[in-house]
Structures are given as C-alpha cells and as structure tokens.
Protein backbone atom coordinates (compact mmCIF):
# COMPACT_ATOMS: atom_id res chain seq x y z
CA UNK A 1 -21.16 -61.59 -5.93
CA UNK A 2 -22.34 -61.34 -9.37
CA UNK A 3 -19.96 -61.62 -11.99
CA UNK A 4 -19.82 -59.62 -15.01
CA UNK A 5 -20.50 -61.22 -18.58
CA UNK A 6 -19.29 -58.09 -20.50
CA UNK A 7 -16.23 -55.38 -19.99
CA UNK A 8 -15.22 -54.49 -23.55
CA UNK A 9 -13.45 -50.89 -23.57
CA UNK A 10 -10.75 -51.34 -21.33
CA UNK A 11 -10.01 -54.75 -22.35
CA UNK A 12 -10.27 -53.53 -25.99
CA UNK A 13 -7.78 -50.68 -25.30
CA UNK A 14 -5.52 -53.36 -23.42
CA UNK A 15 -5.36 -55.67 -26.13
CA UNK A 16 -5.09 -53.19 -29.14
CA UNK A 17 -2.37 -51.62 -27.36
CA UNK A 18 -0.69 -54.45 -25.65
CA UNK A 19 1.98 -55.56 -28.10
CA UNK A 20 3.06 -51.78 -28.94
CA UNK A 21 4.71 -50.14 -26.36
CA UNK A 22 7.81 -51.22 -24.22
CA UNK A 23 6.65 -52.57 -21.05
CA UNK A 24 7.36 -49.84 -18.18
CA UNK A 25 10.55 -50.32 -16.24
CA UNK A 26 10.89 -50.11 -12.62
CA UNK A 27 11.33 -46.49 -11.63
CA UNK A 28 13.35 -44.82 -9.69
CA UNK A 29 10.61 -43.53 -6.71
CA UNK A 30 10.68 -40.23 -8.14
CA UNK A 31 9.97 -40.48 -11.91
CA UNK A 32 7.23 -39.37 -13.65
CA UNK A 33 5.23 -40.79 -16.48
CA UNK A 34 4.50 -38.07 -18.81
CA UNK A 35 0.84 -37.84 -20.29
CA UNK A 36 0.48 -38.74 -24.09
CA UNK A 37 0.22 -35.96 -26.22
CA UNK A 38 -2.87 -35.18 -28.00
CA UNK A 39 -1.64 -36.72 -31.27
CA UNK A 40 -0.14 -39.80 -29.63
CA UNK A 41 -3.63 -40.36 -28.03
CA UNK A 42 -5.52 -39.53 -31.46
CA UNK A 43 -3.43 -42.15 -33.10
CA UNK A 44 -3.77 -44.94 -30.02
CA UNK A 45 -7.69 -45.18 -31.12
CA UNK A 46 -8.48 -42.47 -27.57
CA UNK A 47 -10.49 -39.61 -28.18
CA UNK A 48 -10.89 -36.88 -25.67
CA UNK A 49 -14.64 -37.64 -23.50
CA UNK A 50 -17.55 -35.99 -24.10
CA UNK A 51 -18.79 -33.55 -21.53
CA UNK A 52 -15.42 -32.30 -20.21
CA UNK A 53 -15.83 -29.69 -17.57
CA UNK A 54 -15.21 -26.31 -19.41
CA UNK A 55 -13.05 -25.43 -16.64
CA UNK A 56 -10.71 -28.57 -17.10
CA UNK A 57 -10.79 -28.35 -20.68
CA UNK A 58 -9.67 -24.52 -20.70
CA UNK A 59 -6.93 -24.91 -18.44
CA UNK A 60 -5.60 -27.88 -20.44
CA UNK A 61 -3.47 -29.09 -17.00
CA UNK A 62 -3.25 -32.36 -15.95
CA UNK A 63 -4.77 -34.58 -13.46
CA UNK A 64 -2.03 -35.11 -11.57
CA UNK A 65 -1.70 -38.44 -9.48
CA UNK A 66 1.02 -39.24 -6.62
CA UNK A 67 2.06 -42.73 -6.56
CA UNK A 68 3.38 -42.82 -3.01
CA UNK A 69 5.02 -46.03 -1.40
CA UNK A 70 8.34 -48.33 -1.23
CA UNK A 71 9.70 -49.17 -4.45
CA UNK A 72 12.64 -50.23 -2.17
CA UNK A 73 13.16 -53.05 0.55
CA UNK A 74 10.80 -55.71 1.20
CA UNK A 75 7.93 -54.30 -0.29
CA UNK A 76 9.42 -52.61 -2.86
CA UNK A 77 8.20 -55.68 -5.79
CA UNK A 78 4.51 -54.93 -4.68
CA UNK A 79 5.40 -51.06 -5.10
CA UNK A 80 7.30 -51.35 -8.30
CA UNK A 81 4.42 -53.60 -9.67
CA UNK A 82 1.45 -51.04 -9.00
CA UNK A 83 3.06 -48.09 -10.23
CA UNK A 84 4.52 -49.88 -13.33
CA UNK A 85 0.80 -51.20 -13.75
CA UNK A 86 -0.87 -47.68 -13.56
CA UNK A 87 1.74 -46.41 -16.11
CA UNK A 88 0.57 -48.98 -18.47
CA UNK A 89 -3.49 -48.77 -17.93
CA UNK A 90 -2.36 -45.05 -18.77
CA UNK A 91 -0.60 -45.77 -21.75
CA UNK A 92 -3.82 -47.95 -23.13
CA UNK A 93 -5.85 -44.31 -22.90
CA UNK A 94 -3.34 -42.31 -24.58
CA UNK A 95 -2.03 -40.69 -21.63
CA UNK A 96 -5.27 -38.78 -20.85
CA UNK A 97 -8.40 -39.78 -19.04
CA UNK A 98 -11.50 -37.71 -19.15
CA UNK A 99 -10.11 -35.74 -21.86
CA UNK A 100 -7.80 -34.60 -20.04
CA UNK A 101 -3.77 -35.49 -19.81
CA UNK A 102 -2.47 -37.64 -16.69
CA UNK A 103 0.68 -37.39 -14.66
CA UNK A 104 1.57 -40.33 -12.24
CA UNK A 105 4.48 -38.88 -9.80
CA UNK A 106 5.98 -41.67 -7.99
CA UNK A 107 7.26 -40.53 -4.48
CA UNK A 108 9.02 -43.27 -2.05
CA UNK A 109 8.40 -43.27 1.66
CA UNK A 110 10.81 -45.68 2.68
CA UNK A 111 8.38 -47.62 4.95
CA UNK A 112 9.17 -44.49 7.64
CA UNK A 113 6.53 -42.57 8.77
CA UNK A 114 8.10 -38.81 8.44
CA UNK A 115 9.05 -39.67 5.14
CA UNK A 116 6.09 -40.60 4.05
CA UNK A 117 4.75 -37.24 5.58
CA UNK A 118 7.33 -34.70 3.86
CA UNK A 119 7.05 -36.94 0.45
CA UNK A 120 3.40 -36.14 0.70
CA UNK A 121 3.84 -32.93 1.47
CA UNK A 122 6.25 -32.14 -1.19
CA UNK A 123 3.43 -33.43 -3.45
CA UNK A 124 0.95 -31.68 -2.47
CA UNK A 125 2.50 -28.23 -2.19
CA UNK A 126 4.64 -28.56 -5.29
CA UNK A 127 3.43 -30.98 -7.37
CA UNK A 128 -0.43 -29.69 -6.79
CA UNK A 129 -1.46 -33.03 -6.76
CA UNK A 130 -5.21 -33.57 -7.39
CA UNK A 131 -5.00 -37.07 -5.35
CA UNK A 132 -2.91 -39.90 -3.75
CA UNK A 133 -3.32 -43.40 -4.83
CA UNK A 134 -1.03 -45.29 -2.01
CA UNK A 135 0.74 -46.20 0.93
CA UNK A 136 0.80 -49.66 1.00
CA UNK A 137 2.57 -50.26 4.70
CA UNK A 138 0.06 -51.07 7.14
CA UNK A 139 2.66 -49.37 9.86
CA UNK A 140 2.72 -45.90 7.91
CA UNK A 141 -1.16 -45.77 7.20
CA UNK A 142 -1.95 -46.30 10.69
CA UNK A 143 0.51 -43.72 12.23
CA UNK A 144 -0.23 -41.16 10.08
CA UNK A 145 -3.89 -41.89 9.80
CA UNK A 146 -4.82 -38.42 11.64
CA UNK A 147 -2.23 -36.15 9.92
CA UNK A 148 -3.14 -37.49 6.53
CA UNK A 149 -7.31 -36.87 7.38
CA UNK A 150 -6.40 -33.69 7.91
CA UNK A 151 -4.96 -32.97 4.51
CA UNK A 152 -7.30 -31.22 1.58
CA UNK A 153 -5.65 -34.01 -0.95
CA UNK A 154 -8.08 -36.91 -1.63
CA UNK A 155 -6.17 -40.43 -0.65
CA UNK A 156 -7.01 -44.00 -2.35
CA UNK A 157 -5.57 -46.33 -0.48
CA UNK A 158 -5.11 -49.70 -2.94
CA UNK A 159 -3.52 -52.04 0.24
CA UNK A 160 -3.16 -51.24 3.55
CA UNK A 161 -5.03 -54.30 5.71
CA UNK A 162 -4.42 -53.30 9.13
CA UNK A 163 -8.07 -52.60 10.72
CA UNK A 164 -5.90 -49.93 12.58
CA UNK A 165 -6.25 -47.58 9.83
CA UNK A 166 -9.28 -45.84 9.17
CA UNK A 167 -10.13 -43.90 6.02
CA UNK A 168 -11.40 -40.13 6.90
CA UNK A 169 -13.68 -38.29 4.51
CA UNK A 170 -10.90 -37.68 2.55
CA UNK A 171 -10.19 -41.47 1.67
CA UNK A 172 -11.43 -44.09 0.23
CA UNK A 173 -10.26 -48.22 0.36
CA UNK A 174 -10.08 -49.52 -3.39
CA UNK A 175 -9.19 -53.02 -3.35
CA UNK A 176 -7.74 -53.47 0.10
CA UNK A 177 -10.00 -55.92 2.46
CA UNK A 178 -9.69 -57.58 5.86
CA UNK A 179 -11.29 -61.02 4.73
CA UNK A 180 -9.57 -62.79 7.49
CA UNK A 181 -12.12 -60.74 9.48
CA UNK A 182 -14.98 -61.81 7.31
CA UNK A 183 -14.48 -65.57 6.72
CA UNK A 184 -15.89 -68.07 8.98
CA UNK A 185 -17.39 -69.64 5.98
CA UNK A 186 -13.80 -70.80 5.52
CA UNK A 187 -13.33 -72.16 8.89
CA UNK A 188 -16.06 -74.62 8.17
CA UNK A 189 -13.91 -75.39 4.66
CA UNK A 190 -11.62 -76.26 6.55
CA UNK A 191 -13.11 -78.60 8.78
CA UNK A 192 -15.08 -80.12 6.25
CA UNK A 193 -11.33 -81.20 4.81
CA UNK A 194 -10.79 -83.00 8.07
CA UNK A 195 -8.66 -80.09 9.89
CA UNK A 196 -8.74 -80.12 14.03
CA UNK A 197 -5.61 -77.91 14.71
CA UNK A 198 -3.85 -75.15 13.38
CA UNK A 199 -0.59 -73.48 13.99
CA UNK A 200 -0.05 -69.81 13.00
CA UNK A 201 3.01 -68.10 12.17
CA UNK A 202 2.54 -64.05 11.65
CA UNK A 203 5.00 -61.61 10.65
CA UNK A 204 5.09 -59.74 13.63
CA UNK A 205 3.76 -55.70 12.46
CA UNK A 206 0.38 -54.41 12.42
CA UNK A 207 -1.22 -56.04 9.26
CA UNK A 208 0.34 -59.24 10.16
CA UNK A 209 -1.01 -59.26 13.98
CA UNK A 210 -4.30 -58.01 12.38
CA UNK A 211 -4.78 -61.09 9.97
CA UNK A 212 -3.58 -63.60 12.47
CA UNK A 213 -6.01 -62.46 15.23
CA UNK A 214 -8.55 -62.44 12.50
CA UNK A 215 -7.39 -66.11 11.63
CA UNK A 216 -7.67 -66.89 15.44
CA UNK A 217 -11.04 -65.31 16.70
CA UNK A 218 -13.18 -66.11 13.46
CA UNK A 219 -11.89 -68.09 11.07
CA UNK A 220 -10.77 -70.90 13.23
CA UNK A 221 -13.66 -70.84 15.70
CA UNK A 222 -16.19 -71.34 12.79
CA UNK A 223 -14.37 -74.49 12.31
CA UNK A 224 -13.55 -75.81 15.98
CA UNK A 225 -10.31 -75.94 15.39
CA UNK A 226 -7.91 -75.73 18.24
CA UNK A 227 -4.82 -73.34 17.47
CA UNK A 228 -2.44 -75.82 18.63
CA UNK A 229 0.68 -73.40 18.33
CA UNK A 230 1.47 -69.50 17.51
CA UNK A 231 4.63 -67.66 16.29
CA UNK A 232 5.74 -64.28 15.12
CA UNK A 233 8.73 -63.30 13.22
CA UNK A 234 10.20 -60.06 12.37
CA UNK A 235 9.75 -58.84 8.72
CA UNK A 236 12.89 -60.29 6.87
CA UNK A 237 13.09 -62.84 9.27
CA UNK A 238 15.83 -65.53 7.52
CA UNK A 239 15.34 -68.85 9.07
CA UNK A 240 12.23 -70.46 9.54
CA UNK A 241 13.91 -73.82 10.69
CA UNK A 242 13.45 -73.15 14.57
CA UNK A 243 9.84 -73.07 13.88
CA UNK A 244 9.19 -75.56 10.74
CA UNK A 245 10.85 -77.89 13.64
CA UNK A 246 8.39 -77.56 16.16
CA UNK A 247 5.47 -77.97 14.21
CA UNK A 248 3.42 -81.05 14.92
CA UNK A 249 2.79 -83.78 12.29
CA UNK A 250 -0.42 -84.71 11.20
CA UNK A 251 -3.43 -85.19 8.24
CA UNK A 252 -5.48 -83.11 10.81
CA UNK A 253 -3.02 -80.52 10.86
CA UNK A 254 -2.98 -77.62 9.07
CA UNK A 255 -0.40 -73.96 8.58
CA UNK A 256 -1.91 -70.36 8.30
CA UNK A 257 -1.29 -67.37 9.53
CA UNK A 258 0.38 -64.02 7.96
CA UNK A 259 3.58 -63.96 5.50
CA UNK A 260 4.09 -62.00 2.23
CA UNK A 261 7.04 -60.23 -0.25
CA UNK A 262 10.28 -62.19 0.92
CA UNK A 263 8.99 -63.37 3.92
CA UNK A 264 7.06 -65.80 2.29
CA UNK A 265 9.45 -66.77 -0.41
CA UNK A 266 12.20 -67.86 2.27
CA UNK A 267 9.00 -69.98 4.02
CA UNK A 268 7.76 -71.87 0.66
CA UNK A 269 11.38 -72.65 0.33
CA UNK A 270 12.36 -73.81 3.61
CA UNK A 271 8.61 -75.55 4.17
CA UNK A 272 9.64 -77.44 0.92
CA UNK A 273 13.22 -78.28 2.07
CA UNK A 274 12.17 -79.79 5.44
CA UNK A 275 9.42 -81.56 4.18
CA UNK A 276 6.46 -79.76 5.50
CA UNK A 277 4.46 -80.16 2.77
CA UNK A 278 4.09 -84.58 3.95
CA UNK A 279 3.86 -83.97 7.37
CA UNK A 280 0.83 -81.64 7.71
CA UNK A 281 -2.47 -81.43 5.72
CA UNK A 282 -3.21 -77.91 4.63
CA UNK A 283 -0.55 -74.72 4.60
CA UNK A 284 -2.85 -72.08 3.88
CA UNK A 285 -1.89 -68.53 3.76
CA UNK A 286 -4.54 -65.16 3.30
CA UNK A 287 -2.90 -62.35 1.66
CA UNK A 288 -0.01 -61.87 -0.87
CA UNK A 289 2.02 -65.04 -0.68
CA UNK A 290 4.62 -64.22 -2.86
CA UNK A 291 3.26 -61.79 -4.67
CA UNK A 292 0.99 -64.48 -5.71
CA UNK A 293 0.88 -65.04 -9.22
CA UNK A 294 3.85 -62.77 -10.51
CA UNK A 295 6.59 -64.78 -9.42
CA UNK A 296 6.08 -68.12 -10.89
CA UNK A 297 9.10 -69.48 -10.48
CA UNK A 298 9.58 -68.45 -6.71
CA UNK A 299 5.89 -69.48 -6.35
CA UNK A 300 6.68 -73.16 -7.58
CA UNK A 301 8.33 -73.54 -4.48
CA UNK A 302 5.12 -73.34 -2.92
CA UNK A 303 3.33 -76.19 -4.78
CA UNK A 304 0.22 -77.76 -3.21
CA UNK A 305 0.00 -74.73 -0.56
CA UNK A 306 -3.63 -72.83 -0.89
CA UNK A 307 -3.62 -69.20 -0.55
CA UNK A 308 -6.68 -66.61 -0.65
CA UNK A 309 -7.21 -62.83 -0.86
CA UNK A 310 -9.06 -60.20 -3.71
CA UNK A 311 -6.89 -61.34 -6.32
CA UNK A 312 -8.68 -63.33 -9.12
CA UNK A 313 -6.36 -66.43 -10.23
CA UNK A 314 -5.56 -66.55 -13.95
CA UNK A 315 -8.07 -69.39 -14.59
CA UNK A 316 -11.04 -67.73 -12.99
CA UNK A 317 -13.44 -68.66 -15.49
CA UNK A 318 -14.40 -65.30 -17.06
CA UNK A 319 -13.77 -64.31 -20.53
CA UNK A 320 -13.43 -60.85 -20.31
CA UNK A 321 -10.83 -61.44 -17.33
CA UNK A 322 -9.29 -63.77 -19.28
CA UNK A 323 -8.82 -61.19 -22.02
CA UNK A 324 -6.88 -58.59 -19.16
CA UNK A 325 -4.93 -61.90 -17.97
CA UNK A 326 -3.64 -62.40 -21.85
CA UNK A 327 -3.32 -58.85 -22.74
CA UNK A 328 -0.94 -58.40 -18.88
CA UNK A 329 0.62 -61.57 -19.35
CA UNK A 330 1.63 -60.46 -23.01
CA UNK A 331 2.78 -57.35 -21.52
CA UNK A 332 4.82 -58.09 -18.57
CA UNK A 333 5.64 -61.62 -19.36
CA UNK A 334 3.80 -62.55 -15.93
CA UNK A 335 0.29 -63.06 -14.38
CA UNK A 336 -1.40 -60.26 -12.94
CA UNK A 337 -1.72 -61.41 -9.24
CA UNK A 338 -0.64 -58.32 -7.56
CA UNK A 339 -1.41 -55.94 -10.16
CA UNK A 340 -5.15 -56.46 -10.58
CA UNK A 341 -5.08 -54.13 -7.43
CA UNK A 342 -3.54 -51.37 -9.49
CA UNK A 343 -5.93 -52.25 -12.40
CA UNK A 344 -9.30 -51.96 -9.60
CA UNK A 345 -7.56 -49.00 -7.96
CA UNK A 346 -7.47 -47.38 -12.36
CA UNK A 347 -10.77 -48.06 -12.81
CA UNK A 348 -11.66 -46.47 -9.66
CA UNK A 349 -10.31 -43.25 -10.78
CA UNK A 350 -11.17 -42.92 -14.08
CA UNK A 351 -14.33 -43.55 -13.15
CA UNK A 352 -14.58 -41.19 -10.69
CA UNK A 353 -13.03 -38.30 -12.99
CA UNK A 354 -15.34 -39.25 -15.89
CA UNK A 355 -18.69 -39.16 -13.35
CA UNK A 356 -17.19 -35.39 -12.74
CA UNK A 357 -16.04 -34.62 -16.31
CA UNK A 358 -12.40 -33.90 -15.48
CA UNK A 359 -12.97 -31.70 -12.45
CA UNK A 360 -11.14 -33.04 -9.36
CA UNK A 361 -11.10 -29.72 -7.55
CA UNK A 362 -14.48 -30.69 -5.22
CA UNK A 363 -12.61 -33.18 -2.96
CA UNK A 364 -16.57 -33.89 -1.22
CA UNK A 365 -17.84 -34.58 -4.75
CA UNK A 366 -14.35 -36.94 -6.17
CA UNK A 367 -15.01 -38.97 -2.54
CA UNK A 368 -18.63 -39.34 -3.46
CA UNK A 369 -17.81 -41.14 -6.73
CA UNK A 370 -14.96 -42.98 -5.70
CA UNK A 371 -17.24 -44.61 -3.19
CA UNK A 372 -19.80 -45.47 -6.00
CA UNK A 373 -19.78 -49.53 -7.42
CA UNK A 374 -17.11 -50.21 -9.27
CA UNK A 375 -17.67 -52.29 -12.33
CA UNK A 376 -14.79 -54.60 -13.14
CA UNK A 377 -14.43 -57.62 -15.24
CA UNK A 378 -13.90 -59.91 -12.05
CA UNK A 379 -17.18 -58.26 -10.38
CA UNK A 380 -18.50 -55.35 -9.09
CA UNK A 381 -16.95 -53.70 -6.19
CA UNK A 382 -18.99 -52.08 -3.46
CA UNK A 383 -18.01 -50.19 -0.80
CA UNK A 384 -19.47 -49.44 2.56
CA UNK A 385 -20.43 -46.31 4.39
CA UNK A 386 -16.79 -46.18 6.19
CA UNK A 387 -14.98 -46.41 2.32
CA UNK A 388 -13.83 -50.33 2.84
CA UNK A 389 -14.67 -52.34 -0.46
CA UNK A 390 -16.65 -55.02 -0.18
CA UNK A 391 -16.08 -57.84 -3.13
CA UNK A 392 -15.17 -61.38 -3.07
CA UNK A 393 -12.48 -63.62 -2.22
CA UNK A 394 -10.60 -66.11 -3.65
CA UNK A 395 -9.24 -69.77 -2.16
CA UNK A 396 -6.73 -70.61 -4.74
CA UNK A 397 -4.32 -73.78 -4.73
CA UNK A 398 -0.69 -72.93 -5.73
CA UNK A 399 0.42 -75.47 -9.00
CA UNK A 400 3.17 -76.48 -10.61
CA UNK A 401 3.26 -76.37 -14.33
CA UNK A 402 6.60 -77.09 -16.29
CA UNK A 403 8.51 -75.51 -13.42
CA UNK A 404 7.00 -72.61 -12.73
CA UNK A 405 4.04 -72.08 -10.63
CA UNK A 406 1.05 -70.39 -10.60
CA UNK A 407 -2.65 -69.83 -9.02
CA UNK A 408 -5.89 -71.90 -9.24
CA UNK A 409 -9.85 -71.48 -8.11
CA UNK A 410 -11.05 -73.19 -5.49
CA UNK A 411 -13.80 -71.64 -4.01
CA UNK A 412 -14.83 -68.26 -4.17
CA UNK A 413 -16.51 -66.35 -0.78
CA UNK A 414 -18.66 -63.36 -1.95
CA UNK A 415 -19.06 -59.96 0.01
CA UNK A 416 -16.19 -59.65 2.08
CA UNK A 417 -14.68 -56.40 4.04
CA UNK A 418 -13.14 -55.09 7.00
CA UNK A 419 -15.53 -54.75 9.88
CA UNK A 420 -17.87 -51.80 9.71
CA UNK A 421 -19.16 -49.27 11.44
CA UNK A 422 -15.50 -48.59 13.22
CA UNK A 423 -14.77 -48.29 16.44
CA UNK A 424 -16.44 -44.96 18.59
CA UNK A 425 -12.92 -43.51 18.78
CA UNK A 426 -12.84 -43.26 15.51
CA UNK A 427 -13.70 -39.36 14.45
CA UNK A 428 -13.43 -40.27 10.52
C-alpha cells in the first residue's frame, strides 16, 4: 500500500492548535460538543470552504453527528477515546467543517441491543441527525444489522469486526477490517520464526469467535501449524490461570487468538506472572490488545508480546504521521493507538461533506463519497464494493521503555479486508 509523503492541513491545524485548548474530558454518553462559533473559528486560522451549498449556507444549521456506543463497561475506554478524539479533530477546524458548524451528540447503548435501537431512534427523530458514526460491539451491529438498513440515517461504522455484520446501502466500514481473514502471508511469518503449534484463547462473542476461526482456517494453515489447543472465555473473564496452566511449553510454540479492553490487560498480567512469556515462543494477538498504544503502563505488562491490526505504531516511519503522533501525544499525554480510528473515521467525513459542499441531505450521494479513497497520512484507504476498507496492517512488537510500554513495526501486510462479495443471504 503506498504510503503518503505529504498530509499538511490537518496536521498543520493539529499542531497549531494542539497546545491551546484543554484536552476533552470523558463525557457523560449524552453530552454534546458544541460547534465553534464563527469568530472562534476565524481566530483558530479556519475559514469557512469555498463552494458551500447555498442551501447549507442559508440555513446556517449544523451537521449534526451521533456518536453512538459504550462509554461504560468493558468497552467503554475504546468509546470514551473515539468520541473524545472526534471532539478534538473538531476543535482543530474551529468547530465547523465545510463551512458549516458541527455537533457531535454522544448517545450510549449500553452494549444492549434495544438500547442501542431507541438511542438511535431518539437521534434520529429528535436530534435530526444527518449521520451515525458508531457502534462499536460486534454483538449490537450484527443484531440490529436489518433494523438499522432500514433506517434513512447514513451509518459509519469505525469498529465492528464480526463478518456477521454487513453494511446496507446506508453504511459504510471506515477503519474496521477482518485481517485475520486476510492474512496467510502471516502464517508463513510465523513459520519462518520456527512456529509448529499454536494454542488459541478467544473471548467467547461474535467478533472474538470471528477472529479466532479466521486465525484457525487461514492464518494457521498458511503456516502448517497444528492448533495444538483452543479456549474461550466470557468477556470479563478474571482468571486466566486454569488455562495459562495447561498450555504446553515450547520454542515451537506459540499464543494467539482474540482478547481486547480488560480482557487483555488481566492476560498480559497473569501471562507475565506465571511466566509465559519463557515457556513459549511467540504470544501474538490481532486486534486491540489493550487498547494498544494508549495504555502504556498497562501495556508494559505485555513486553515482548507482538500484536497486529490497522493501527499504525508510533514509530512507523512517516513524517507526516509522526507529526499527528506528536501533536496527539502532546494533547492527550498518550499515543494514538486506538484513536487513529477516530482520526480515519474524521477524515472520512469531512471529506465526504466537503466533496458535497455541506449538503448531507442525499443519503445515495453522502454513501457515494464516503466510499471514495481516503487519503491519510498512514496511506490511502480503499474500500470495496460491499463498504469494507481495504488498507494495511500492522505486526507490531510490544516494548518496554523506562516502565511504560509501547508499540513497534515489524512488518507491514498491505491490502487487507473482510471477505467480499458477502454471503447470497445477504440483501445489503
């Protein structure tokens, strides 16, 4: 995947802008973040774009965005960390985008799937949202895949990794990607590090059986490794000592599977505790493994573990990325990790409403640009005919530095996405 050399005004907006403001709190799941007001975005350097739809420009109301997911429970750090994320992209265009102002509404749908259904609704009927960015539980997506293509409300859907859930005309992946699906390249990595056996060990939901099968029929067969063992635990399972116990020893011996949020904090701790680090050769884990790089103490924990998924490490060697890394990091005191999918998911958008001049109101025309290549600093992101992005992935090692841990290249695999076309019962 080619790599851009040059990204300049975002990054210049993030780093003008980055040592002003307070950094955005964690929200209750209701608040709001109010646009800028025309003089606020005047003096912030942002000047309203050329070409705004007379229509938009007349009516002088906002483009109004619902945030919808957990900012609650055990996904509630991934929540809190996109939403806080889009408030601050927002803040580095003076509240407004396309000329016009920009209202994030956070809703929380407690992981449930009715919730998530009247939240929405509420939204949408009150709120007039023009679009959704969100969920992020696998669970939710895929139950209320069918009620939410039938809605007239445009959905981008920044996580989600369950193959179970389809986008419908109405929706559009952004960052989200099944690379377990689309990796054999890494079962050869594997083997070519002197792996023979794997055991996996899946939190036990959609997304997690999804990655672990994906793990099992393509990744590991690419390699001719033999899965040796398999386990499942509940989200917010506690102990992993029954099953750290009953893995087998060996240099040809190697840990994947499925954990994230909590989940995998309590198993970096515990592998480190019992030693599992010494007795096996590779603990490998796709996905978010503790919210990858904005935890770095918890991540410490997980010192000489790999992990890969869409999320550039800090020291991908890319100055303009570099530039978002310093600007976030000055921000939030963290690195991105997590929040470069709220950053792809922004520039999605604004993209989108800029192509269209401020006019949302053609939900055929908004998908039609949010399915166009996305330019980021990290690459460009394509997407396929079904709306699943297509973009590269990252093998990163986890290291400790002075305590605290964080991210680091290893390979990058190019053009990866969940499986398309979908299945025939899929109507779209």
């Amino acid at each position: 995947m080619k790599v851009l050399t040059r990204f300049a005004p975002v990054l210049g907006l993030l780093l003008a802008a980055c040592g002003g403001a307070a950094a955005p709190a964690s929200s209750p799941a209701t608040s709001t973040a109010a646009p800028a007001s025309p003089a606020a975005a005047s003096s912030a350097g942002v000047s309203a774009k050329p070409g705004v739809s007379a229509a938009a420009a007349a009516s002088g109301n906002p483009i109004k965005i619902g945030v919808i997911g957990e900012y609650t429970g055990p996904f509630g750090v991934n929540g809190n960390r996109i939403a806080d994320t889009l408030d601050w992209l927002l803040q580095q265009d003076g509240g407004q985008i396309a000329g016009r102002p920009v209202k994030l509404i956070r809703a929380e749908d407690q992981a449930k799937v009715d919730v998530f259904q009247s939240e929405a609704k509420r939204l949408m009927e009150t709120e007039k949202v023009d679009l959704f960015i969100g969920p992020i539980n696998s669970g939710v997506a895929a139950s209320a895949q069918k009620w939410m293509n039938d809605q007239p409300t445009t959905w981008v859907i920044y996580e989600v990794g369950t193959v179970q859930y389809y986008p419908g005309d109405n929706a559009v992946r952004s960052v989200a990607t099944s690379w377990h699906h689309a990796l054999p390249a890494l079962g050869q990595y594997y083997a070519d590090q002197g792996i023979k056996r794997a055991v996996t060990i899946g939190l036990d939901y959609a997304a997690g059986r999804d990655f672990v099968n994906g793990e099992v029929k393509d990744v590991l067969p690419a390699g001719k490794i033999e899965l040796a063992k398999q386990f499942w635990v509940p989200v917010g399972n506690a102990d992993f000592g029954p099953i750290i116990s009953q893995i087998p020893s060996g240099q040809d011996v190697m840990i994947t599977g499925a954990l994230w949020a909590a989940d995998a904090l309590r198993f970096m701790q515990q592998a480190t505790d019992f030693g599992l680090k010494s007795k096996v050769k590779v603990i490998a884990f796709p996905a978010a493994f503790a919210n990858d790089d904005d935890d770095p103490t918890a991540l410490a924990a997980g010192a000489g573990m790999y992990v890969y998924n869409e999320m550039p490490p800090p020291d991908l060697p890319n100055p303009d990325y570099q530039k978002f890394v310093a600007a976030y990091k000055q921000k939030f005191g963290v690195n991105p990790g997590y929040a470069t999918k709220a950053y792809l998911s922004y520039l999605q958008v604004k993209q989108a409403a800029e192509a269209l001049k401020g006019d949302l109101s053609d939900r055929k025309k908004l998908i039609e640009e949010l399915r166009q290549p996305v330019k980021t600093p990290f690459g460009t992101v394509q997407f396929d005919k079904c709306g699943n992005a297509v973009r590269s992935i990252f093998f990163k090692q986890i290291k400790s530095v002075d305590g605290k841990g964080e991210t680091s290249l290893v390979k990058e695999f190019g053009d990866s996405s969940i499986p398309c076309p979908q299945p025939a019962e899929w109507k779209g």
